[in-house]
C-alpha atoms as a PDB file:
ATOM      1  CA  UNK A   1      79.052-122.058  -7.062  1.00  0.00           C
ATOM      2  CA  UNK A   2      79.347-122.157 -10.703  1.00  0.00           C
ATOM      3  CA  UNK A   3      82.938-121.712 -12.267  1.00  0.00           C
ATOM      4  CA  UNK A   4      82.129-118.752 -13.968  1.00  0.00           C
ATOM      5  CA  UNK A   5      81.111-116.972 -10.541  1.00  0.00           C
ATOM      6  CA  UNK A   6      84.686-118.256  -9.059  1.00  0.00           C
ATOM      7  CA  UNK A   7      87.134-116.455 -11.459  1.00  0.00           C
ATOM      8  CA  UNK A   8      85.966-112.282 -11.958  1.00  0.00           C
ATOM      9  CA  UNK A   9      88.366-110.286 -13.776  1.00  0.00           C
ATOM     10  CA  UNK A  10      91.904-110.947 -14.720  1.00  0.00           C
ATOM     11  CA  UNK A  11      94.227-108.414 -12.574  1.00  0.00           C
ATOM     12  CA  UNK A  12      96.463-106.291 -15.453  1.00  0.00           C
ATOM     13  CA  UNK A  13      99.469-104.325 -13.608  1.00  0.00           C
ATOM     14  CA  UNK A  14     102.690-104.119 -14.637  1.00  0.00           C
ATOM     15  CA  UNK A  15     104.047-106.813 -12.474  1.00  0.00           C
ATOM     16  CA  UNK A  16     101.220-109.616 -13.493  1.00  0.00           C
ATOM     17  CA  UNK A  17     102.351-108.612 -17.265  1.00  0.00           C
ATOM     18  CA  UNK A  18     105.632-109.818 -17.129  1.00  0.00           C
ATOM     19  CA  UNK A  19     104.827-112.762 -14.666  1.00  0.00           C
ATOM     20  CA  UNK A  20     103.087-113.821 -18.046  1.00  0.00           C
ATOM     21  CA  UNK A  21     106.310-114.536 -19.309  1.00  0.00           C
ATOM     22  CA  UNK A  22     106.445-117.105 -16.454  1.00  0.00           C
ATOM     23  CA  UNK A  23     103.519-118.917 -16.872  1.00  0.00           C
ATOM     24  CA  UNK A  24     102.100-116.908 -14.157  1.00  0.00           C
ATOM     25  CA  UNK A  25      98.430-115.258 -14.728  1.00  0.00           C
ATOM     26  CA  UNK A  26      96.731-112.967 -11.659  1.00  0.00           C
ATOM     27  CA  UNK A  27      93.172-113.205 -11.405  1.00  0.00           C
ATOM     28  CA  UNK A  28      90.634-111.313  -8.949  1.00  0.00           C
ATOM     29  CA  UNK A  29      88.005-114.495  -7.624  1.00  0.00           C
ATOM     30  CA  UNK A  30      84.885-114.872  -5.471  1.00  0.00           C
ATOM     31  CA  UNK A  31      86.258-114.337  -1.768  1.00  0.00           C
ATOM     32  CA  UNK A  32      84.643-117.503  -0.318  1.00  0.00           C
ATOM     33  CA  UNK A  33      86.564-119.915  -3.366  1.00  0.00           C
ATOM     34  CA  UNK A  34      89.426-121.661  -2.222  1.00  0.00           C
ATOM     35  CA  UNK A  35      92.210-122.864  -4.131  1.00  0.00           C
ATOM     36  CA  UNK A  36      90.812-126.204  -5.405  1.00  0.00           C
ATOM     37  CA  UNK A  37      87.875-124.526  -6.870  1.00  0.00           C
ATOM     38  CA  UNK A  38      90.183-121.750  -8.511  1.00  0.00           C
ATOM     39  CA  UNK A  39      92.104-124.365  -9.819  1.00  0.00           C
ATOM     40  CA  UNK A  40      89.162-126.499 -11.532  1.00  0.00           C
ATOM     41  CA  UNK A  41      87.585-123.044 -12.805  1.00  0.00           C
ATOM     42  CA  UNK A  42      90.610-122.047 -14.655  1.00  0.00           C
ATOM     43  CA  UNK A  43      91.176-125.629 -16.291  1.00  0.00           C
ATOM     44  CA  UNK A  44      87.145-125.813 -16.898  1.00  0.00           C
ATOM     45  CA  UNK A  45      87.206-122.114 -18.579  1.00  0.00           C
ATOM     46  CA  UNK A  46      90.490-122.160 -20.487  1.00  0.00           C
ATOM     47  CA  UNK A  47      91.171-124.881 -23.340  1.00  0.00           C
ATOM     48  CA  UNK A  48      94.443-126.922 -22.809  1.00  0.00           C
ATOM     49  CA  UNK A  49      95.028-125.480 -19.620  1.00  0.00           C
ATOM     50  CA  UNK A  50      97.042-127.700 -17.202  1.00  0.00           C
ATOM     51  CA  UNK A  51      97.382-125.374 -13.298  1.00  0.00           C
ATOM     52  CA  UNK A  52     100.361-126.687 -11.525  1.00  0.00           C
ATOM     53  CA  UNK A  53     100.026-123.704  -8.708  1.00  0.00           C
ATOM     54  CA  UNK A  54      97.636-121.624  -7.065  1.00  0.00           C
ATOM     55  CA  UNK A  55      98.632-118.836  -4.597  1.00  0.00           C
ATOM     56  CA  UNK A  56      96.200-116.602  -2.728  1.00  0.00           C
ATOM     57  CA  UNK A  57      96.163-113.276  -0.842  1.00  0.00           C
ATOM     58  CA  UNK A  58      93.354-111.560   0.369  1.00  0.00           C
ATOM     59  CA  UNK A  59      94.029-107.639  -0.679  1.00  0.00           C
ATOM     60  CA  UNK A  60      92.991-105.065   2.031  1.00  0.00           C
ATOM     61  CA  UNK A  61      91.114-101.769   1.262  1.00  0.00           C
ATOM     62  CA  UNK A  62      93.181 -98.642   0.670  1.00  0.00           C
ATOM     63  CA  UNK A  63      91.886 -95.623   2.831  1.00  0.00           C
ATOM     64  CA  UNK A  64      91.036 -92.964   0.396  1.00  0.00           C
ATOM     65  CA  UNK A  65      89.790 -89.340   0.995  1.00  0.00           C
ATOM     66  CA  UNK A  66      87.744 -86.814  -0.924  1.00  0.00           C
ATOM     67  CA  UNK A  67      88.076 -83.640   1.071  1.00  0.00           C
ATOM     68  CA  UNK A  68      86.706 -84.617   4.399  1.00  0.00           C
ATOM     69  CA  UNK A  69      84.988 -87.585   4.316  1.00  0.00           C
ATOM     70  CA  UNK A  70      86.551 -90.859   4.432  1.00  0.00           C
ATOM     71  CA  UNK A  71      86.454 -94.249   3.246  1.00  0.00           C
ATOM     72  CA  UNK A  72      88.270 -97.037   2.049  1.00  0.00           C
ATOM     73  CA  UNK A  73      88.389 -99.081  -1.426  1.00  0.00           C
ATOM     74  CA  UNK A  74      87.028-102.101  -2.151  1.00  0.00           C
ATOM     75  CA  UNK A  75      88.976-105.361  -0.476  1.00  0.00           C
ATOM     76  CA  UNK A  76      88.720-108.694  -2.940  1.00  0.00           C
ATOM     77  CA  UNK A  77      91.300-111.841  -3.297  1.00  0.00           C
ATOM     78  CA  UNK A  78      93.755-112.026  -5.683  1.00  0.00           C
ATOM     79  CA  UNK A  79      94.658-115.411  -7.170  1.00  0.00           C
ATOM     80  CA  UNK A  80      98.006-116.270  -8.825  1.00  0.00           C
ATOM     81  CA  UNK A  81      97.865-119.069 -11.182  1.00  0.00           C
ATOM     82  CA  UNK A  82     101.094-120.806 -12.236  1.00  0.00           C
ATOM     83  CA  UNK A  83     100.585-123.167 -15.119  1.00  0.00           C
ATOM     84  CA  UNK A  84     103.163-126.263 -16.271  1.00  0.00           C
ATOM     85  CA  UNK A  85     105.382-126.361 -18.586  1.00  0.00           C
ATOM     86  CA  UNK A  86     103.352-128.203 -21.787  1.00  0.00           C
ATOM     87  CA  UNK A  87     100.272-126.222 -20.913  1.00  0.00           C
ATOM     88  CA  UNK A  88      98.659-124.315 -23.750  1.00  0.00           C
ATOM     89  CA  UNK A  89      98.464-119.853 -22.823  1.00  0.00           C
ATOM     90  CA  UNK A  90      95.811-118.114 -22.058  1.00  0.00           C
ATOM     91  CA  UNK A  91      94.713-115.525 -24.030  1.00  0.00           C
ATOM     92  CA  UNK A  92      93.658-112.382 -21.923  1.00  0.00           C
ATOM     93  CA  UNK A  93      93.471-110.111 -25.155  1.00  0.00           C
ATOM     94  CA  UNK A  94      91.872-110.789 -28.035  1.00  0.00           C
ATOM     95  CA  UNK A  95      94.345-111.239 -30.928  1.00  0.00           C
ATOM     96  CA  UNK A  96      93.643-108.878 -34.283  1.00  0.00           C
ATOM     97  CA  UNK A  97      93.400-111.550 -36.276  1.00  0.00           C
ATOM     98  CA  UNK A  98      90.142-112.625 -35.050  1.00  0.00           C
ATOM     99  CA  UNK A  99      88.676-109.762 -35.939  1.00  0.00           C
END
């Protein structure tokens, strides 16, 4: 599995904003990677990026209705990185300098 298949989409709620703060960054990842492949994606992708922490969860479908049919969303695992102390940020949104 190639690194870039591992980590999908960087999870942006409220709550994983202001874990930034802390060093912490949520991630959505490939549902078969475990957490020393999440952790040598994330140092392999990012620049300067030391993980001291990985926490996973696998998040359950909601059920959902639209008049009277059923379903449920999408399930997918979350990942919750925690980096050290002297490790550089990442950078989920482009600055507007670069541009």
């Amino acid at each position: 599995m190639e690194f870039s298949e591992v980590i999908l989409r960087p999870v942006i709620t409220e709550q994983s904003m202001l874990a930034i703060d802390e060093k912490k960054y949520t991630f959505e990842v490939a549902r078969d990677a475990n957490k020393n492949l999440i952790k040598q994606a994330v140092e392999a992708m990012f620049e300067g990026v030391e993980v001291a922490k990985v926490n996973t969860v696998n998040v359950k479908g909601k059920k959902k209705r639209m008049g009277r049919h059923e379903g449920y969303s999408r399930k997918y695992k979350k990942a919750v990185i925690t980096l050290t102390e002297n490790s550089n940020d990442i950078e989920l949104f482009a600055s507007a300098d670069e541009e």
